[in-house]
PDB file of N, CA and C in Angstrom:
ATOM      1  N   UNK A   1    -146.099   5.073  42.500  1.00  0.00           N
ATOM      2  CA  UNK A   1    -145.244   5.540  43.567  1.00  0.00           C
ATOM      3  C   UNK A   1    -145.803   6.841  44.134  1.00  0.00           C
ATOM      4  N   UNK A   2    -145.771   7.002  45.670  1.00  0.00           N
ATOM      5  CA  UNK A   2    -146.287   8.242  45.996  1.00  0.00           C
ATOM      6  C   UNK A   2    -145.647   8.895  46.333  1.00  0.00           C
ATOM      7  N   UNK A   3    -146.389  10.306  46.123  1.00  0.00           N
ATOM      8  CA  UNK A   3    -144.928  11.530  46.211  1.00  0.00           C
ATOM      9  C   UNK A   3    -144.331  11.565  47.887  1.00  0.00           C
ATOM     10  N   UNK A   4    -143.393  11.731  47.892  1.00  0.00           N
ATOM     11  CA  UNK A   4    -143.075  12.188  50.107  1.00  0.00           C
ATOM     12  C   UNK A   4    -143.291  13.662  49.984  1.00  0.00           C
ATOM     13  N   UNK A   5    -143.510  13.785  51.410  1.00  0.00           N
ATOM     14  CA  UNK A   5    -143.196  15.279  51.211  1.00  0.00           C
ATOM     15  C   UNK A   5    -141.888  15.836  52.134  1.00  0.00           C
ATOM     16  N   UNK A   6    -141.446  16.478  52.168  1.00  0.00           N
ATOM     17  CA  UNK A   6    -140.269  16.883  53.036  1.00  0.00           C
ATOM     18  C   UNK A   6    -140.560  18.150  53.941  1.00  0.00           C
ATOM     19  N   UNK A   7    -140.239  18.168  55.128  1.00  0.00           N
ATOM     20  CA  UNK A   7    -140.745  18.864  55.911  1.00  0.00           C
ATOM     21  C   UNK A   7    -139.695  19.498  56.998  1.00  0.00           C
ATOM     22  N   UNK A   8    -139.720  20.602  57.969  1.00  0.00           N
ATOM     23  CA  UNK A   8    -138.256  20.944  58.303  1.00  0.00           C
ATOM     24  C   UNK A   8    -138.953  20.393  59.779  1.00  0.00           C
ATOM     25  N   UNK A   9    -138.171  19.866  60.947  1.00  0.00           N
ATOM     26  CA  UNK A   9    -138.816  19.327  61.988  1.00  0.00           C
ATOM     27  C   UNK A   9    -138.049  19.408  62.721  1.00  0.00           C
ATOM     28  N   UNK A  10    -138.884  20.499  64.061  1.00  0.00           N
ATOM     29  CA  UNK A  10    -137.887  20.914  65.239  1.00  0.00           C
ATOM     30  C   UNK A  10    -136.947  19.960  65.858  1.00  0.00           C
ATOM     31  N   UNK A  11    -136.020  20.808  66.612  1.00  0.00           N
ATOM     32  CA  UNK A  11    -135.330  19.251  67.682  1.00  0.00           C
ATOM     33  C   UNK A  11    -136.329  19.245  68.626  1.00  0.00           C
ATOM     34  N   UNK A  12    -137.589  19.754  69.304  1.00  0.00           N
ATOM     35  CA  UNK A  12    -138.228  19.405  70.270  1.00  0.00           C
ATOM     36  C   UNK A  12    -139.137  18.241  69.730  1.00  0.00           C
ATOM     37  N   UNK A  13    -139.439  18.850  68.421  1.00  0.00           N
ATOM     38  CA  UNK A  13    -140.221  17.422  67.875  1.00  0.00           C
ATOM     39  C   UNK A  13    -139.807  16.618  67.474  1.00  0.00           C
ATOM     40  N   UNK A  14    -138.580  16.420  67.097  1.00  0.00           N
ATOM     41  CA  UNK A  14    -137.397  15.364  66.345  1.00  0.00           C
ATOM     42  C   UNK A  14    -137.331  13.972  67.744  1.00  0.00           C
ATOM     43  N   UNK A  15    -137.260  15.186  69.232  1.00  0.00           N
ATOM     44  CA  UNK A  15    -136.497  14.467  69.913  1.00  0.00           C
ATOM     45  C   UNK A  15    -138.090  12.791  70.399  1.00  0.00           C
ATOM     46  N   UNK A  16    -139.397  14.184  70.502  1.00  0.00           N
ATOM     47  CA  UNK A  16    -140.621  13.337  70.995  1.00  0.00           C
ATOM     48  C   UNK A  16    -140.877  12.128  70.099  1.00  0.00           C
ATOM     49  N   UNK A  17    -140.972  12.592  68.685  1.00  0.00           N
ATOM     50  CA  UNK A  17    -140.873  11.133  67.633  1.00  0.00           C
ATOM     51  C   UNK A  17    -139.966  10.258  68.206  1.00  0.00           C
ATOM     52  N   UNK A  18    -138.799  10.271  68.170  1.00  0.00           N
ATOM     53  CA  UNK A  18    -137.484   9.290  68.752  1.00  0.00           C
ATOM     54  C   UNK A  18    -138.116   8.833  69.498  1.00  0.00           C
ATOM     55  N   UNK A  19    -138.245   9.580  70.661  1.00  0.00           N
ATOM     56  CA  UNK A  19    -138.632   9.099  72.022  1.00  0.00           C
ATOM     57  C   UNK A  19    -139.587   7.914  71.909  1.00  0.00           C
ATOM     58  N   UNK A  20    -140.943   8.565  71.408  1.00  0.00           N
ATOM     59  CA  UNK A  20    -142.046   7.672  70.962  1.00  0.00           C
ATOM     60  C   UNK A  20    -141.806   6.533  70.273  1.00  0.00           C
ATOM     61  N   UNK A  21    -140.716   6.576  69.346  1.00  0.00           N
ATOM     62  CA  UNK A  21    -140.280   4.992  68.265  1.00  0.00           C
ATOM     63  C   UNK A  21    -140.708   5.493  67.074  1.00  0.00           C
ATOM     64  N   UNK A  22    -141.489   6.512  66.628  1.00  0.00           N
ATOM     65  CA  UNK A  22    -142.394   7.251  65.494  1.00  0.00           C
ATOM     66  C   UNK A  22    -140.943   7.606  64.439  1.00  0.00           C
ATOM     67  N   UNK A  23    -140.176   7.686  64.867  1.00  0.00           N
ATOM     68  CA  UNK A  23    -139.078   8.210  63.612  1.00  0.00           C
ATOM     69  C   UNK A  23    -138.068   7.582  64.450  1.00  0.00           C
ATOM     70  N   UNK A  24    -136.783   7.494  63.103  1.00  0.00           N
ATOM     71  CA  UNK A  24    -135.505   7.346  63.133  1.00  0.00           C
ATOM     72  C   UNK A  24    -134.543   8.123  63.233  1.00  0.00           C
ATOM     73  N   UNK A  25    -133.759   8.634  63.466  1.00  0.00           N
ATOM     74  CA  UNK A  25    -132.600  10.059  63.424  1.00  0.00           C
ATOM     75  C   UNK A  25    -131.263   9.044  62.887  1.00  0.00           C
ATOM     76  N   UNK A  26    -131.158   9.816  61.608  1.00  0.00           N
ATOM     77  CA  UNK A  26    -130.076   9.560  60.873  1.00  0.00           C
ATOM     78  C   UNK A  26    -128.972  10.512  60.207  1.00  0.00           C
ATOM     79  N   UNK A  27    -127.660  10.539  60.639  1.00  0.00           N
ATOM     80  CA  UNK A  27    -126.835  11.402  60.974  1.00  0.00           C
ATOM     81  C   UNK A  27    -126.481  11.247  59.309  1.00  0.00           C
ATOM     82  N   UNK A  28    -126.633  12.289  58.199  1.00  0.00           N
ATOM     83  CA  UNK A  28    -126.744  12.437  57.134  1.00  0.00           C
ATOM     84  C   UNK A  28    -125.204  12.038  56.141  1.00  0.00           C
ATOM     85  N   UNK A  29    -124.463  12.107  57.681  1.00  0.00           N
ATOM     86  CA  UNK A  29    -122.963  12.835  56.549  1.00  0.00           C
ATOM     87  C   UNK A  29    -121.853  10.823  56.421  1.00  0.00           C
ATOM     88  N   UNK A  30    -121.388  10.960  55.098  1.00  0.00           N
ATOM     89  CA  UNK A  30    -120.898   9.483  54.863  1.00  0.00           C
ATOM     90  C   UNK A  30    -119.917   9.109  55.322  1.00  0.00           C
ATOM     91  N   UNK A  31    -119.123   9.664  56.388  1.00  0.00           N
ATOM     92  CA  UNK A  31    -117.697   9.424  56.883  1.00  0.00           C
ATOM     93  C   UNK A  31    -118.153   8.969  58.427  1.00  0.00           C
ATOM     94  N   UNK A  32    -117.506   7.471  58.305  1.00  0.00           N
ATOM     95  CA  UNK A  32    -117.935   7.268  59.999  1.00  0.00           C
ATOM     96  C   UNK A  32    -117.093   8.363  61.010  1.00  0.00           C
ATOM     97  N   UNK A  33    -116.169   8.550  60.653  1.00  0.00           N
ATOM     98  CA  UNK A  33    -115.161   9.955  61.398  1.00  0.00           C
ATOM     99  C   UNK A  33    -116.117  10.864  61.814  1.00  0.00           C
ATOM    100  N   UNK A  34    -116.887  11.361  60.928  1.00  0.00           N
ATOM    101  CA  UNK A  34    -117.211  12.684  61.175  1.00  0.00           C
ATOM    102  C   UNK A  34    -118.900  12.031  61.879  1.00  0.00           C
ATOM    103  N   UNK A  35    -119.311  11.326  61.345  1.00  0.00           N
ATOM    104  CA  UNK A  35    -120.508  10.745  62.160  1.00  0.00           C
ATOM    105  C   UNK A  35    -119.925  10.918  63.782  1.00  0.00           C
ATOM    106  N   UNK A  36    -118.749  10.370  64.107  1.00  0.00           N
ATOM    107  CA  UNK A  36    -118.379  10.165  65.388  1.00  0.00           C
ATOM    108  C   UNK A  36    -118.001  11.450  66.091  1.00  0.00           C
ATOM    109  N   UNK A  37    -117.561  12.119  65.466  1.00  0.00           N
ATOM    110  CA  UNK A  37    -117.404  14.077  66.386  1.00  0.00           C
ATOM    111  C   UNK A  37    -118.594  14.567  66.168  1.00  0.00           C
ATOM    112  N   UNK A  38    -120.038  14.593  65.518  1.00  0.00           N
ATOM    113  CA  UNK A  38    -120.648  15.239  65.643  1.00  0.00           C
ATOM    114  C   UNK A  38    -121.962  14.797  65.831  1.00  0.00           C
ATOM    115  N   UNK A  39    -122.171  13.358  65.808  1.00  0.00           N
ATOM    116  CA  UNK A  39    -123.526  12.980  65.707  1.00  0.00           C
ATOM    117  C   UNK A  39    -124.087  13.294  66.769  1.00  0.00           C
ATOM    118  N   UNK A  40    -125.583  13.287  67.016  1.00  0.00           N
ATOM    119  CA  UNK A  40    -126.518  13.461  68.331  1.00  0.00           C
ATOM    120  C   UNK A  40    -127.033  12.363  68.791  1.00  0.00           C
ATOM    121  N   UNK A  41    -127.431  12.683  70.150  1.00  0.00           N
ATOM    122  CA  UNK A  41    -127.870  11.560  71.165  1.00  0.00           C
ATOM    123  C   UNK A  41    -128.940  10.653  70.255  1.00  0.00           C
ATOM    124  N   UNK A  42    -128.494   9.401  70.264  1.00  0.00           N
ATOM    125  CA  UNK A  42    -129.960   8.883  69.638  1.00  0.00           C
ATOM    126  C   UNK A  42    -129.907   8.713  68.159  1.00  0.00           C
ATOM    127  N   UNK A  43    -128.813   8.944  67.479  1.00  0.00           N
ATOM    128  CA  UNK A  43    -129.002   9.089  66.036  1.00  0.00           C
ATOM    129  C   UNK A  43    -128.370   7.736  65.148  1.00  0.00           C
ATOM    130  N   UNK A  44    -128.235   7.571  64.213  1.00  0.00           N
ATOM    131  CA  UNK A  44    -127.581   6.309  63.751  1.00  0.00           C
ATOM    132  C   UNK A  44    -126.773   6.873  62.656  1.00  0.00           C
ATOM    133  N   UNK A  45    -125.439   6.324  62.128  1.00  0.00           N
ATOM    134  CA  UNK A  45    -124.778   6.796  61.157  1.00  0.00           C
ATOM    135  C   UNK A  45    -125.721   6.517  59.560  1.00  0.00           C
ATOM    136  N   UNK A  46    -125.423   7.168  58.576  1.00  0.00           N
ATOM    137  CA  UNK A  46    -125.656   6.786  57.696  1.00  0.00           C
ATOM    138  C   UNK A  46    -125.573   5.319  57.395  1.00  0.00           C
ATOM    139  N   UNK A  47    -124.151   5.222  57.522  1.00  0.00           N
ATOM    140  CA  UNK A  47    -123.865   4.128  57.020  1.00  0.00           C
ATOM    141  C   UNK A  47    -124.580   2.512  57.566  1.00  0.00           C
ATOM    142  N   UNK A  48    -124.620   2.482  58.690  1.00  0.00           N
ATOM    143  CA  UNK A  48    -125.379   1.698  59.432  1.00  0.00           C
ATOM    144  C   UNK A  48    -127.062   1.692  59.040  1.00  0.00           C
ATOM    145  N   UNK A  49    -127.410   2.772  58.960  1.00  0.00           N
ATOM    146  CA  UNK A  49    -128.913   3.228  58.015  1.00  0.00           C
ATOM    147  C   UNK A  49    -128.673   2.182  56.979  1.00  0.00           C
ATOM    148  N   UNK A  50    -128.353   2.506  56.033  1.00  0.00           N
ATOM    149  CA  UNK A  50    -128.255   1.892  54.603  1.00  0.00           C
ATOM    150  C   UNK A  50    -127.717  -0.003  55.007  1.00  0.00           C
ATOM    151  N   UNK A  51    -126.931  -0.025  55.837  1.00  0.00           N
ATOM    152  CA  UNK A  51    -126.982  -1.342  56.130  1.00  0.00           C
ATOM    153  C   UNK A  51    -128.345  -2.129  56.428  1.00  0.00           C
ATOM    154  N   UNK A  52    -128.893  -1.401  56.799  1.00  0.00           N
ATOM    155  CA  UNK A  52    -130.646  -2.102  57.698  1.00  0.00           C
ATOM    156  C   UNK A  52    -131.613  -1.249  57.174  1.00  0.00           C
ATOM    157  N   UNK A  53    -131.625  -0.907  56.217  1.00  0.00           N
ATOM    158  CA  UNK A  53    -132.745  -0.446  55.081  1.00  0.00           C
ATOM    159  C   UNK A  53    -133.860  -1.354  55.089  1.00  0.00           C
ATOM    160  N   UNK A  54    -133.476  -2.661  54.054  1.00  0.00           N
ATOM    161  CA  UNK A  54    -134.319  -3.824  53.581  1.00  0.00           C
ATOM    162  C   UNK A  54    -135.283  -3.747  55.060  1.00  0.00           C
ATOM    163  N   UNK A  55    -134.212  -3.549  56.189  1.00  0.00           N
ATOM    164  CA  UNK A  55    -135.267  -4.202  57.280  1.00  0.00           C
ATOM    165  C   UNK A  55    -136.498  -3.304  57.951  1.00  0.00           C
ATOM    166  N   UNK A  56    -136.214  -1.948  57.627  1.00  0.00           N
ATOM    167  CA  UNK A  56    -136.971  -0.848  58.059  1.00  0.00           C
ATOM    168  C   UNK A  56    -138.123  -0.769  57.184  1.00  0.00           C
ATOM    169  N   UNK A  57    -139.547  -0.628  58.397  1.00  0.00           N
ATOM    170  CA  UNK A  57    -140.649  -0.696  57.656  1.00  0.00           C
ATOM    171  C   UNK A  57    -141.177   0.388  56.651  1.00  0.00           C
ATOM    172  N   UNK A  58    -142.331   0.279  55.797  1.00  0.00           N
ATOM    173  CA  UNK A  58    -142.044   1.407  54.188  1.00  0.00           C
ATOM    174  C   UNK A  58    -142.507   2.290  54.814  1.00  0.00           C
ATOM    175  N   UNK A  59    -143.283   2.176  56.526  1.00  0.00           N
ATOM    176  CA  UNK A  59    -143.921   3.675  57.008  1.00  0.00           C
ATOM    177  C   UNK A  59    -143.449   4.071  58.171  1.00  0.00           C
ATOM    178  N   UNK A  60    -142.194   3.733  58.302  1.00  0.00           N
ATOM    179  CA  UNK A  60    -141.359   4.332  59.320  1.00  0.00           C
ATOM    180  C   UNK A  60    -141.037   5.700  58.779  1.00  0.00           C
ATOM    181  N   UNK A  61    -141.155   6.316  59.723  1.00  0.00           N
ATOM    182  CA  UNK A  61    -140.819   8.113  59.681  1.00  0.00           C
ATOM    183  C   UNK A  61    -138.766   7.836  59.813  1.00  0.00           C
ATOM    184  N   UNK A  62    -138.748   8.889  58.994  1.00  0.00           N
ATOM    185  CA  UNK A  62    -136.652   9.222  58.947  1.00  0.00           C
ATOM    186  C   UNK A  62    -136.465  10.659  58.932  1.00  0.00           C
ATOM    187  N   UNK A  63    -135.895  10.956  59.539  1.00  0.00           N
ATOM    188  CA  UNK A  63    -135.455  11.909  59.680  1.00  0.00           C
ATOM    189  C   UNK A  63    -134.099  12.280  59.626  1.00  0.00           C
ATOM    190  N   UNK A  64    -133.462  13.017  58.829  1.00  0.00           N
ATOM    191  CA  UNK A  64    -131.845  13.266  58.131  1.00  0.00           C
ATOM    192  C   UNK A  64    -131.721  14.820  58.598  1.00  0.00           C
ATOM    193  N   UNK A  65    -130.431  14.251  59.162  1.00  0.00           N
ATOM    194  CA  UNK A  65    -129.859  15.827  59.588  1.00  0.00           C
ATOM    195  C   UNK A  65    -128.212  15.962  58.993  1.00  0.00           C
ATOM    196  N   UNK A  66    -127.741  17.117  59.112  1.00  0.00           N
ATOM    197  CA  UNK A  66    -126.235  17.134  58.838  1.00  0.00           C
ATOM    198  C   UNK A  66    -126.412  18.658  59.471  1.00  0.00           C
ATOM    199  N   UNK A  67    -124.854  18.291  60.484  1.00  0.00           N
ATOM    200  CA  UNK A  67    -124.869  20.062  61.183  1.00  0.00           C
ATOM    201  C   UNK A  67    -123.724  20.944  60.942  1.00  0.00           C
TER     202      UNK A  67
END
């Protein structure tokens, strides 16, 4: 297994990955409630994440936020 590394990644660069298809934006926090008052343009709930895991490729970029 290889190590990840974790990295802190601007919103200017958060937003160009998205843009590009290069990463995912995944709204960190487990309550669809609170996913819904605070998530950002473009982002997917957790919960929906973890639904479509299996289907996401092993070198797709993710990116997790909570604000």
């Amino acid at each position: 297994m290889q190590k990840s590394e974790v990295t802190r990644v601007s919103p200017m660069e958060t937003r160009r990955r998205m843009n590009s298809g290069k990463a995912i934006l995944v709204c960190g926090y487990e309550s669809d409630e609170k996913f819904q008052s605070v998530h950002l343009q473009g982002a997917e709930s957790l919960h929906h994440f973890l639904n479509r895991l299996l289907d996401i490729q092993k070198e797709q970029e993710i990116i997790f936020y909570c604000n």
